[in-house]
C-alpha atoms as a PDB file:
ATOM      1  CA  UNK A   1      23.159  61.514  36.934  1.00  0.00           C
ATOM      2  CA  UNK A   2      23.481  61.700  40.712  1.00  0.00           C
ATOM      3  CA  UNK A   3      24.097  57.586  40.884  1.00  0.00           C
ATOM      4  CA  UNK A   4      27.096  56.476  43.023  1.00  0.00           C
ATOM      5  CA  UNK A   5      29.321  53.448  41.707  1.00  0.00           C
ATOM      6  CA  UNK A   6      31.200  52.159  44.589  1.00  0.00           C
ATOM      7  CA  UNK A   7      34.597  49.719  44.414  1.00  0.00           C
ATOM      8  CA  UNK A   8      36.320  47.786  46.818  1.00  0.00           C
ATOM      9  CA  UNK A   9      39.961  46.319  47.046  1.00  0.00           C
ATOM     10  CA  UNK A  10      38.864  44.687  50.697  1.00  0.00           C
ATOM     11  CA  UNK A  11      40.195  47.513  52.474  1.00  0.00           C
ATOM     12  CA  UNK A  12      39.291  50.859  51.062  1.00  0.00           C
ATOM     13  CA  UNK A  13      36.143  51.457  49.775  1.00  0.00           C
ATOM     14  CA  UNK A  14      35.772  53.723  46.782  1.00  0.00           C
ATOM     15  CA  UNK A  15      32.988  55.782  46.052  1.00  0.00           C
ATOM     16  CA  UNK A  16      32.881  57.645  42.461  1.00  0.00           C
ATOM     17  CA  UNK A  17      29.966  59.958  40.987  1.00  0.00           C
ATOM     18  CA  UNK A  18      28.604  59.005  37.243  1.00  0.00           C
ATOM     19  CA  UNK A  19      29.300  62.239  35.462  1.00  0.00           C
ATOM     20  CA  UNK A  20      28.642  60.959  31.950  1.00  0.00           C
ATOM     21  CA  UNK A  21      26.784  58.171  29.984  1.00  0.00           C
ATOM     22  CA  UNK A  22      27.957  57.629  26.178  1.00  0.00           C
ATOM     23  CA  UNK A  23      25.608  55.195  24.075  1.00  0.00           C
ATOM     24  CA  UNK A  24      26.764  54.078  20.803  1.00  0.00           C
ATOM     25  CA  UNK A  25      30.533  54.714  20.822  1.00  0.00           C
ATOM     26  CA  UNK A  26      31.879  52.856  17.666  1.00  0.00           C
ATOM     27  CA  UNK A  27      34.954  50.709  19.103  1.00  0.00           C
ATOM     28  CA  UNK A  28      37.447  52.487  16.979  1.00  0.00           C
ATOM     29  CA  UNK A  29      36.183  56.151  18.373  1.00  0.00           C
ATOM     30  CA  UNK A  30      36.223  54.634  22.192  1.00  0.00           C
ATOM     31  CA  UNK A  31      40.029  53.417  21.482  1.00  0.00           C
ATOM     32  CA  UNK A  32      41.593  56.725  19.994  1.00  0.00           C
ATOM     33  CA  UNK A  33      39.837  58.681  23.149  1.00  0.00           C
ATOM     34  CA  UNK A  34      42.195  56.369  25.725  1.00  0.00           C
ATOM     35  CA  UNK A  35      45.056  57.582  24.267  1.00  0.00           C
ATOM     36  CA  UNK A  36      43.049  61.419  25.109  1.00  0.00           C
ATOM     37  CA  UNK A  37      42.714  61.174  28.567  1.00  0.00           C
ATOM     38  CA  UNK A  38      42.820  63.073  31.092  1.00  0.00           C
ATOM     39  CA  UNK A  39      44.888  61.907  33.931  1.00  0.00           C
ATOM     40  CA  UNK A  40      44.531  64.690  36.572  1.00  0.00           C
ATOM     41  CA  UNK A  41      41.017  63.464  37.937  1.00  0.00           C
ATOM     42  CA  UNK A  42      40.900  59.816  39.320  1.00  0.00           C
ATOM     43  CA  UNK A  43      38.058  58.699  36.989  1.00  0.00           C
ATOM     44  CA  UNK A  44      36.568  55.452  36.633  1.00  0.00           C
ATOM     45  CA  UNK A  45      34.990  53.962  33.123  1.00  0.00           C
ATOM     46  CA  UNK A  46      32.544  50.917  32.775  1.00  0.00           C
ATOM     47  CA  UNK A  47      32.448  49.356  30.040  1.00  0.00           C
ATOM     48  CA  UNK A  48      30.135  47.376  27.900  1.00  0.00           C
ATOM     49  CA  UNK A  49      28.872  46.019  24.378  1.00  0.00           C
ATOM     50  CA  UNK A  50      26.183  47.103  23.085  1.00  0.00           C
ATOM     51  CA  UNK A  51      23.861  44.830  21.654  1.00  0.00           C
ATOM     52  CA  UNK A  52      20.964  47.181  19.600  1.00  0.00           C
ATOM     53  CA  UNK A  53      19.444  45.838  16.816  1.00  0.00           C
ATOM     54  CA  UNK A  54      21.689  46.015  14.501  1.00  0.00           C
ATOM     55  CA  UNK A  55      24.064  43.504  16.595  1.00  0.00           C
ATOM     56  CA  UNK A  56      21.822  41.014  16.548  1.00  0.00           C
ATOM     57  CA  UNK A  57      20.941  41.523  13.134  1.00  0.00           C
ATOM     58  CA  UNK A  58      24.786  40.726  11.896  1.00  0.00           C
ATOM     59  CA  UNK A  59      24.373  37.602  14.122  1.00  0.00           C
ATOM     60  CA  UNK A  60      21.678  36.362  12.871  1.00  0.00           C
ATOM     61  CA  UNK A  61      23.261  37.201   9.045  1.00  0.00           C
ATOM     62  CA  UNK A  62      26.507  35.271  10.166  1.00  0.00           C
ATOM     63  CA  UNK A  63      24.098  32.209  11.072  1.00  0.00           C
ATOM     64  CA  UNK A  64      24.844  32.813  14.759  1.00  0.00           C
ATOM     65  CA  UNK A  65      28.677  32.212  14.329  1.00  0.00           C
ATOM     66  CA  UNK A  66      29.895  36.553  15.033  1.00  0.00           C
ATOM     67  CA  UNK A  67      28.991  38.051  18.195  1.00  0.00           C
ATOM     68  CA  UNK A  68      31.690  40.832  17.500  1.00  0.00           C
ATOM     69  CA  UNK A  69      29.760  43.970  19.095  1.00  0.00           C
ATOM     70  CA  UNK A  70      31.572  47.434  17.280  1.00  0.00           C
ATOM     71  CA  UNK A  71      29.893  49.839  19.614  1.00  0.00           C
ATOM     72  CA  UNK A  72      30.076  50.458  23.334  1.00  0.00           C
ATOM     73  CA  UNK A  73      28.406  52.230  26.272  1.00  0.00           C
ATOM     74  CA  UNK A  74      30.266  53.743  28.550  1.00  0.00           C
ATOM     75  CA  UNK A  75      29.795  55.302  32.102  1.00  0.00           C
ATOM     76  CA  UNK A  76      32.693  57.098  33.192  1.00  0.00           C
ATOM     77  CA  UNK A  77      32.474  58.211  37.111  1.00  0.00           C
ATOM     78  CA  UNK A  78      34.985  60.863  38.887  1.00  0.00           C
ATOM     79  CA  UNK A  79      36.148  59.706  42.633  1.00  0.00           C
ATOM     80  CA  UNK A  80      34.070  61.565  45.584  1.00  0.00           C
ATOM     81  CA  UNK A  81      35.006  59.814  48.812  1.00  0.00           C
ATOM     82  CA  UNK A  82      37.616  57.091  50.226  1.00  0.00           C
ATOM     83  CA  UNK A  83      37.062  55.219  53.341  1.00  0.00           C
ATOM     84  CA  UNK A  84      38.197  52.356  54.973  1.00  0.00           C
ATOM     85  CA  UNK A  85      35.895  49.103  54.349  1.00  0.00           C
ATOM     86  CA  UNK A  86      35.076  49.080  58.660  1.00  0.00           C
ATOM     87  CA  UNK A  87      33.577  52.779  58.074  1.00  0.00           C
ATOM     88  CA  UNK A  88      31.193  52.010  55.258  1.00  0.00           C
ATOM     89  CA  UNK A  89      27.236  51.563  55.725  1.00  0.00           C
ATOM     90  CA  UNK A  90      26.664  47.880  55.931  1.00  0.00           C
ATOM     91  CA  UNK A  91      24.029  48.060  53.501  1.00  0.00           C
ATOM     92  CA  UNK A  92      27.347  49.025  50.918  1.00  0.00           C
ATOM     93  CA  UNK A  93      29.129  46.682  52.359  1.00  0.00           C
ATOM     94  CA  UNK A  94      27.068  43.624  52.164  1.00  0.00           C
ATOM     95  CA  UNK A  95      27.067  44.221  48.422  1.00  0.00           C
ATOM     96  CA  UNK A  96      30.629  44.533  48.014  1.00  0.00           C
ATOM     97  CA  UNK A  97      31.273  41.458  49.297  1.00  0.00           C
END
């Protein structure tokens, strides 16, 4: 899990290292774990529906009227590297802007 996830605020360019993928979180489980955290590390977490087969299952029961997704996948990243946005490869750049 060696992939880099990069951020920019238009000045500083942040570069984090994926450390962890979760698959499948239930919402409830992903809430009461942000309440867990640990602060010390500068950590960054993306965050997304899932939408498995069973999702689209309930929204095809509801007659396509609830597209409430309960689970999530999460990638959670720990910061590596800071630099000015002037400093970064313009390959990194280009696709942060």
């Amino acid at each position: 899990m060696n992939q880099a996830i990069y951020l920019s605020d238009s000045q500083t360019v942040y570069e984090y290292k994926v450390t962890k993928l979760s698959y499948g979180i239930p919402v409830t489980t992903y809430e009461a774990g942000l309440t867990q955290s640990d602060t010390s590390k500068s950590t960054i977490n993306l965050i997304a529906c899932l939408e498995d087969d069973a999702f689209w299952a309930q929204v095809k029961r509801s007659g396509y009227t609830n597209f409430k997704a309960d689970k999530r996948i999460v990638l959670t990243g720990q910061l590596v590297n800071q630099k000015p946005l002037n400093e970064i490869d313009t390959k990194i750049k280009q696709q942060l802007q």
